[in-house]
C-alpha atoms as a PDB file:
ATOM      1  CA  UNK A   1     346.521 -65.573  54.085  1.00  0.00           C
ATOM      2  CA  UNK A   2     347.203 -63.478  57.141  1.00  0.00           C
ATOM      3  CA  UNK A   3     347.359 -64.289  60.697  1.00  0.00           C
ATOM      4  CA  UNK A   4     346.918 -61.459  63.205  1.00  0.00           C
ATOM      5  CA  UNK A   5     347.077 -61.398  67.261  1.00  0.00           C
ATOM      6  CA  UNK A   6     345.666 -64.505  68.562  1.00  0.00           C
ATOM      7  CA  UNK A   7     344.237 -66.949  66.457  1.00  0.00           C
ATOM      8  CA  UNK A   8     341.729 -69.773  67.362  1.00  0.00           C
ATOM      9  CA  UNK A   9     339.871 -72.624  66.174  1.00  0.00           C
ATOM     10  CA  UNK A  10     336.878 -70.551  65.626  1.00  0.00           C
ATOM     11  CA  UNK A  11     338.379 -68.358  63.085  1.00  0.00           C
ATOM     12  CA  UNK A  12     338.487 -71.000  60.683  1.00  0.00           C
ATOM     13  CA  UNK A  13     335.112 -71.552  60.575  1.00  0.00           C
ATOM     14  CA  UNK A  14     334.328 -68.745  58.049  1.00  0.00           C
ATOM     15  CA  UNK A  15     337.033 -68.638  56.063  1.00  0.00           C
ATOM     16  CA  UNK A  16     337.295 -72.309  55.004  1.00  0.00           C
ATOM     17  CA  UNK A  17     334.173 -71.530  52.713  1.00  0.00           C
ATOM     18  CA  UNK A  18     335.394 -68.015  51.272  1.00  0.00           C
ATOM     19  CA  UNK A  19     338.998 -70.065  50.809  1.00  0.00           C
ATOM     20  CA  UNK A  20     337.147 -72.319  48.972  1.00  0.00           C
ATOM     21  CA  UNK A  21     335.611 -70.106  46.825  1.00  0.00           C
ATOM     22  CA  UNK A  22     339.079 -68.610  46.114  1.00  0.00           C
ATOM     23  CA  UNK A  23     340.491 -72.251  45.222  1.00  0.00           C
ATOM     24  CA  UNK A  24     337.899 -72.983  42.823  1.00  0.00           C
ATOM     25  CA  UNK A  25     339.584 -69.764  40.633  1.00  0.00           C
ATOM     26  CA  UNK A  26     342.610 -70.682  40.528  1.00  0.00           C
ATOM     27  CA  UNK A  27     345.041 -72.690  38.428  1.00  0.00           C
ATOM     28  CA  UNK A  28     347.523 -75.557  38.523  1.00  0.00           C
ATOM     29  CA  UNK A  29     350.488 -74.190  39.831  1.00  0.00           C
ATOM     30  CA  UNK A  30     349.374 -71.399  41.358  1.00  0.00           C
ATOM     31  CA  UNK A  31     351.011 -69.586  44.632  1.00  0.00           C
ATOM     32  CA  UNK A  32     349.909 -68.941  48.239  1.00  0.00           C
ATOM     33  CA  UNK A  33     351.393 -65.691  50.335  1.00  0.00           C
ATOM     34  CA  UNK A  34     351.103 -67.010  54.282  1.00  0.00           C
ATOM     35  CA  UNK A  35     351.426 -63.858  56.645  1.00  0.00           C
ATOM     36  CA  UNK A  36     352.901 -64.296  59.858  1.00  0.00           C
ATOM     37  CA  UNK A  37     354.490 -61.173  60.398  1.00  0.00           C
ATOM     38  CA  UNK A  38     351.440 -60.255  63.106  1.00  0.00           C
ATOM     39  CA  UNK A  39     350.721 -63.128  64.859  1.00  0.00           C
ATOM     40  CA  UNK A  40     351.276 -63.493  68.438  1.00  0.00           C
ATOM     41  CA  UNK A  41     350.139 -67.103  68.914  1.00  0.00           C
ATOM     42  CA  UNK A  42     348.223 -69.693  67.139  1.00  0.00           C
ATOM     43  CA  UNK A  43     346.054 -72.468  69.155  1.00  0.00           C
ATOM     44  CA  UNK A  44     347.108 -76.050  68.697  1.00  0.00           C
ATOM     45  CA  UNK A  45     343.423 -76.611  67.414  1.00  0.00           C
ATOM     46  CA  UNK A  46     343.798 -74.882  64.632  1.00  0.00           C
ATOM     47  CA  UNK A  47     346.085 -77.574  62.938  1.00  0.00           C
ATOM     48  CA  UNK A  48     343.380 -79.720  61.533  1.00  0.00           C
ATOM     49  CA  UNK A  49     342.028 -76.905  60.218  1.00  0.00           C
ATOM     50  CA  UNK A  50     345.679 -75.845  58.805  1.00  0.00           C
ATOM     51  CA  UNK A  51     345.996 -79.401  57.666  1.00  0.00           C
ATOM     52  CA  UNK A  52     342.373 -79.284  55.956  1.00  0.00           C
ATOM     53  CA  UNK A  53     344.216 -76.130  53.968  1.00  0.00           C
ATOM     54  CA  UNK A  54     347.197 -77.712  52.649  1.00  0.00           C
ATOM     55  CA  UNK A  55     345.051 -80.520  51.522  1.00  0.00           C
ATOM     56  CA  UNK A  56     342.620 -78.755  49.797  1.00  0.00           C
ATOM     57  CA  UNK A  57     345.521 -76.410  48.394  1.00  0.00           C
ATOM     58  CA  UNK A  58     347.405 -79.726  46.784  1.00  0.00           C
ATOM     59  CA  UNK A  59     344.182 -81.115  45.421  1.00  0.00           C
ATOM     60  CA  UNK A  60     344.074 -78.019  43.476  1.00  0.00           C
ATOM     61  CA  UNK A  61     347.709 -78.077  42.770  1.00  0.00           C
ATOM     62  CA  UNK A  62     349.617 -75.413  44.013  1.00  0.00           C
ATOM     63  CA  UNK A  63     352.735 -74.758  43.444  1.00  0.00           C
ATOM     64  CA  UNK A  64     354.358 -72.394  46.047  1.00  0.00           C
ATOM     65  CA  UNK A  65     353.938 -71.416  49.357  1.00  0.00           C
ATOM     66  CA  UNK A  66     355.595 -67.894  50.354  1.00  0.00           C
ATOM     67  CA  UNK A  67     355.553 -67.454  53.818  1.00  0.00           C
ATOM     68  CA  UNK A  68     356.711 -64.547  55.395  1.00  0.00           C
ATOM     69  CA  UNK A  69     357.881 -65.267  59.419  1.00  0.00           C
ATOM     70  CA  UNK A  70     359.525 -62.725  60.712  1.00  0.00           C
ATOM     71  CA  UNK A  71     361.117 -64.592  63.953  1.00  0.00           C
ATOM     72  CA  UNK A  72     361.637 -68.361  63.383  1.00  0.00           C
ATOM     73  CA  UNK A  73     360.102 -68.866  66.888  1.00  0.00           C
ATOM     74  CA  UNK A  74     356.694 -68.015  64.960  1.00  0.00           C
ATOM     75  CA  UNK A  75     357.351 -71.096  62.781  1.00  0.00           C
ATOM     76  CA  UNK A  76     354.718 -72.857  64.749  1.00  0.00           C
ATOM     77  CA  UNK A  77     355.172 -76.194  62.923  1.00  0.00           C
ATOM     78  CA  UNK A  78     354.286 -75.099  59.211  1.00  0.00           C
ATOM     79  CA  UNK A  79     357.675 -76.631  58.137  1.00  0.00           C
ATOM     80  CA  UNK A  80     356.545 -80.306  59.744  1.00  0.00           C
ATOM     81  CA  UNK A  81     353.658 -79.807  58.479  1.00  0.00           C
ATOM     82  CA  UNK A  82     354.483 -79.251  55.093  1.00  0.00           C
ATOM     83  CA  UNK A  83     357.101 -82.064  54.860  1.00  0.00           C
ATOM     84  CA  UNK A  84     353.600 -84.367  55.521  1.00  0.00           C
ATOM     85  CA  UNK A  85     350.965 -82.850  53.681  1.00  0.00           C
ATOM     86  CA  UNK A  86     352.654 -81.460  50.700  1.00  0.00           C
ATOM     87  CA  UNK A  87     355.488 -84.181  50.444  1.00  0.00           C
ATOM     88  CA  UNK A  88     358.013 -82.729  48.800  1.00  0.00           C
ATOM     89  CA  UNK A  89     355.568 -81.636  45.621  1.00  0.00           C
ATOM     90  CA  UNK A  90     355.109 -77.543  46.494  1.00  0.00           C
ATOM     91  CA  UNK A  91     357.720 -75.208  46.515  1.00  0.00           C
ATOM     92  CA  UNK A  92     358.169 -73.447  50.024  1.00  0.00           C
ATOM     93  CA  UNK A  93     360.155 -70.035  50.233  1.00  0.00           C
ATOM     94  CA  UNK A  94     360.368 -68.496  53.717  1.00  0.00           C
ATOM     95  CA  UNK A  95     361.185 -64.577  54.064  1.00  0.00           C
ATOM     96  CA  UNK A  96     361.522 -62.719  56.964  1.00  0.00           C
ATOM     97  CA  UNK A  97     359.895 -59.185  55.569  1.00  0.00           C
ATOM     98  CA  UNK A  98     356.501 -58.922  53.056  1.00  0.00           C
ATOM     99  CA  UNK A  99     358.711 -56.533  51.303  1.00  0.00           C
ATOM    100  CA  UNK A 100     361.242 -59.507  50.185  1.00  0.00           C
ATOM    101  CA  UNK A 101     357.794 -61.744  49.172  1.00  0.00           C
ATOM    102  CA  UNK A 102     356.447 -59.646  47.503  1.00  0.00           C
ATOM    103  CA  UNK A 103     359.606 -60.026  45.483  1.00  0.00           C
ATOM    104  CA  UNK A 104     358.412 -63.706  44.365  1.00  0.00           C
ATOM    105  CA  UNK A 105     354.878 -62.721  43.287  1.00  0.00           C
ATOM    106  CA  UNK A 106     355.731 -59.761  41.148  1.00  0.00           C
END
């Protein structure tokens, strides 16, 4: 997943189906690349729909979460996040580049 410029509420409208349509394909265990690297800012009504994510990504048991965040500022409260809706149960790797990600998924 990739987040570019400014991202709203609205944006998740779409792409909850086609991410759900991804989920259904994949397997236990299986590992998420989260692109921060362009975003400038994210509206705070966009966490349920963040929320609704990691949910529907631990139902189908995932195991890892790369994300790539380039300046910690960006962080935007995915670590809090996680701590709640993935408890501990999904790996979470944070790299500053998509060059050292890619690094995990290869």
């Amino acid at each position: 997943m990739r987040y570019v410029g400014t991202v709203t509420a609205a944006h998740f409208v779409d792409s909850l189906a086609v991410f759900d349509g991804f989920l259904g394909q994949m397997r236990p265990g299986f590992s998420v690349l989260v692109d921060l690297s362009g975003l400038d800012m994210m509206e705070l009504e966009c966490v349920p729909h963040l929320t609704e994510i990691m949910d529907r990504c631990k139902a189908c048991g995932i195991g890892t979460v790369v994300r790539v965040i380039p300046d910690p500022s960006k962080d935007i409260g995915f670590n809090i996040l996680s701590l709640i809706h993935y408890r501990g149960e999904v790996r979470i790797i944070t790299c500053e580049t998509l060059v050292e990600a890619e690094k995990y998924f290869a």
